[in-house]
Protein backbone atom coordinates (compact mmCIF):
# COMPACT_ATOMS: atom_id res chain seq x y z
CA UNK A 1 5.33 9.97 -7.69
CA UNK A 2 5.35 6.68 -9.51
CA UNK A 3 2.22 3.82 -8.90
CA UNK A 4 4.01 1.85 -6.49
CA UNK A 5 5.18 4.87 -4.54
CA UNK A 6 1.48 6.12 -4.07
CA UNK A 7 0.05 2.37 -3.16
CA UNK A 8 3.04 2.06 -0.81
CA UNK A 9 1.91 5.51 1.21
CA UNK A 10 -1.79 3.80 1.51
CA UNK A 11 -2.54 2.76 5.18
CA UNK A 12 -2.05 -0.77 5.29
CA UNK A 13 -0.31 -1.11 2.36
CA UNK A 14 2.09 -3.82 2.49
CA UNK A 15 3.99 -3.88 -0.71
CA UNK A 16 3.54 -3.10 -4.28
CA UNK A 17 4.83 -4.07 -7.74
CA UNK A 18 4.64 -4.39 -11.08
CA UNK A 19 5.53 -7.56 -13.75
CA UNK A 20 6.38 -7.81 -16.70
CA UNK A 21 3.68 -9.92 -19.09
CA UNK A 22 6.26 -12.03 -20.33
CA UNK A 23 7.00 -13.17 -16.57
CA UNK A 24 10.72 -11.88 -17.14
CA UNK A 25 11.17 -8.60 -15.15
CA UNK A 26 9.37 -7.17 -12.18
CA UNK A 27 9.57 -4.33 -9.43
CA UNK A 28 8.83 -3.87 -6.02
CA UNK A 29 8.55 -1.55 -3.14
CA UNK A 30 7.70 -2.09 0.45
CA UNK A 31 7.67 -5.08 3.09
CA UNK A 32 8.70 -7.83 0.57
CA UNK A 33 12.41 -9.55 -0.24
CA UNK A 34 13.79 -10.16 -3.09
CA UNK A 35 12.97 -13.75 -3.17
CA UNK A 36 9.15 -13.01 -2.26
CA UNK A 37 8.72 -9.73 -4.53
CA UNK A 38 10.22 -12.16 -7.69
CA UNK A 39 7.66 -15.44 -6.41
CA UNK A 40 4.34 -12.60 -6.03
CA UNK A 41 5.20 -11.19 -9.40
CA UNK A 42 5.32 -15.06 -10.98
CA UNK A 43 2.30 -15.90 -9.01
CA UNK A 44 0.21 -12.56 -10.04
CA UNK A 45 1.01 -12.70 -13.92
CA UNK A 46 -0.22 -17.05 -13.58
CA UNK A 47 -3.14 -15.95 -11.46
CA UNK A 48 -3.64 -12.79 -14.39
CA UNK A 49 -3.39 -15.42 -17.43
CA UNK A 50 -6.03 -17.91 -15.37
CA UNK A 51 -8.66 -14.75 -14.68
CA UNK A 52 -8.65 -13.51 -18.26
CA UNK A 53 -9.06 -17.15 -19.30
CA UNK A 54 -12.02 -17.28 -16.81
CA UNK A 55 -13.65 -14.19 -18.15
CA UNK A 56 -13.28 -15.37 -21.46
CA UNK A 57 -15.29 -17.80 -21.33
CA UNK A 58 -17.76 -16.05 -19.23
CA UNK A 59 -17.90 -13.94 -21.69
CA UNK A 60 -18.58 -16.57 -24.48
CA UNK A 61 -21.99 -16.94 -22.73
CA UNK A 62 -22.87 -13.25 -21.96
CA UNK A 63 -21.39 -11.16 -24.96
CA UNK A 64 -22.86 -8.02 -23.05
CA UNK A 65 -22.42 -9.06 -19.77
CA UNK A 66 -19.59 -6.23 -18.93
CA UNK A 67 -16.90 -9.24 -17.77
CA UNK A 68 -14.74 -9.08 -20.62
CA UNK A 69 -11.97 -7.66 -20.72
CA UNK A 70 -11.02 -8.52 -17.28
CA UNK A 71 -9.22 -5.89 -15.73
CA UNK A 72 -7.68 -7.18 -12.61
CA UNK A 73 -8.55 -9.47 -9.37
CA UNK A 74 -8.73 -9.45 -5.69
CA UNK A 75 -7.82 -12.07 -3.26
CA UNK A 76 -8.63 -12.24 0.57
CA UNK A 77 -7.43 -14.05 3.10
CA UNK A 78 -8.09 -13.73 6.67
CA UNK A 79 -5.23 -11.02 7.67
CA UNK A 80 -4.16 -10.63 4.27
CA UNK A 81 -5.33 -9.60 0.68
CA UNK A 82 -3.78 -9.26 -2.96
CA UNK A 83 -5.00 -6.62 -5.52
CA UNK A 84 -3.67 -6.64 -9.81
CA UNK A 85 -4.65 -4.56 -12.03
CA UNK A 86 -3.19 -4.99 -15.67
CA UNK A 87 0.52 -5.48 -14.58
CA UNK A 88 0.27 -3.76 -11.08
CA UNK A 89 -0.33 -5.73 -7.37
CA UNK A 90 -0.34 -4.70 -4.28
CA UNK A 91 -0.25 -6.60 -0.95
CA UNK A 92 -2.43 -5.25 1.62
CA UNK A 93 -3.11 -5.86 5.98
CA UNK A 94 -6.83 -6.29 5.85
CA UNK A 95 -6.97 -4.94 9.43
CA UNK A 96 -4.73 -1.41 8.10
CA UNK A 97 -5.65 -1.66 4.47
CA UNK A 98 -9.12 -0.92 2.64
CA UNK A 99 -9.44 -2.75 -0.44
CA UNK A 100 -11.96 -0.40 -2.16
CA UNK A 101 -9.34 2.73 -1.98
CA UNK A 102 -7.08 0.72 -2.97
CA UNK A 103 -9.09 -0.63 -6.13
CA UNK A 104 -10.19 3.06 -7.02
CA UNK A 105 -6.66 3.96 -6.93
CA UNK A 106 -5.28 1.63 -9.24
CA UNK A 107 -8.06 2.03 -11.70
CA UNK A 108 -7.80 5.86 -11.76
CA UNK A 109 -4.12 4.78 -12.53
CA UNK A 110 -4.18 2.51 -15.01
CA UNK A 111 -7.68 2.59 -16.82
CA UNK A 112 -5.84 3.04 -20.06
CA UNK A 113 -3.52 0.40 -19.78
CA UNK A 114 -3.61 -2.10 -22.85
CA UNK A 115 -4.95 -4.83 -22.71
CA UNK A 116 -3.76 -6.21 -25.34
CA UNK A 117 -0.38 -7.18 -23.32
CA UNK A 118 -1.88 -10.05 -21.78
C-alpha cells in the first residue's frame, strides 16, 4: 500500500498527495479535483520553501535548538487542517481526523526522506 493510500484509509482523512520539489508534477488521492489537487500541491511546496526558510534562520540563533532541518508543517483551521511532510500533504476534517496519528504516520513513513531536495 503506497503513502497516500494509507493516509487516505485514516478517519477523517480528506485527501492526500505528494509534489514534486521542482513544483512540476504532483499526485493525489481522495476528495480533491484536479484543479484543487494541482493548486494544494503549488501551495504546499511555497508554504514548504517559506518554513525551511523560517527554520533557517531560527536556527542561525539556536545552532542546537533541534529546529533545523525542518521536516514538515501543520495548518489548522476551524473545520479543516493541512499536514506536509518532506513532499507528502494530507488534508484532514478536524471533527473526523486526528492530527497527531496522522503526524506519527507520515514520520514513520518518511523519516528518511532527503532533505536535501528542498
Amino acid at each position: 500500500m503506497t503513502i497516500l493510500s494509507e493516509l487516505c484509509a485514516m478517519p477523517g482523512v480528506m485527501a492526500a498527495g505528494e509534489y514534486s520539489y521542482r513544483g512540476d508534477r504532483f499526485s493525489c488521492q481522495g476528495r480533491l479535483s484536479e484543479e484543487q489537487a494541482r493548486m494544494a500541491s503549488v501551495m504546499c511546496r511555497a508554504t514548504t520553501l517559506g518554513v525551511h526558510m523560517q527554520a533557517k534562520i531560527l536556527g542561525s540563533f539556536c545552532a542546537d535548538c533541534g529546529t533545523t532541518p525542518a521536516r514538515g508543517w501543520v495548518v489548522t483551521g476551524p473545520r479543516y487542517a493541512v499536514c506536509v511532510f518532506a513532499n507528502v500533504f494530507c488534508f484532514l476534517e478536524n471533527e473526523k481526523a486526528s492530527v497527531g496519528e496522522v503526524l506519527h504516520a507520515l514520520r514513520e513513513r518518511l523519516s528518511d526522506a532527503p532533505e536535501a531536495l528542498v
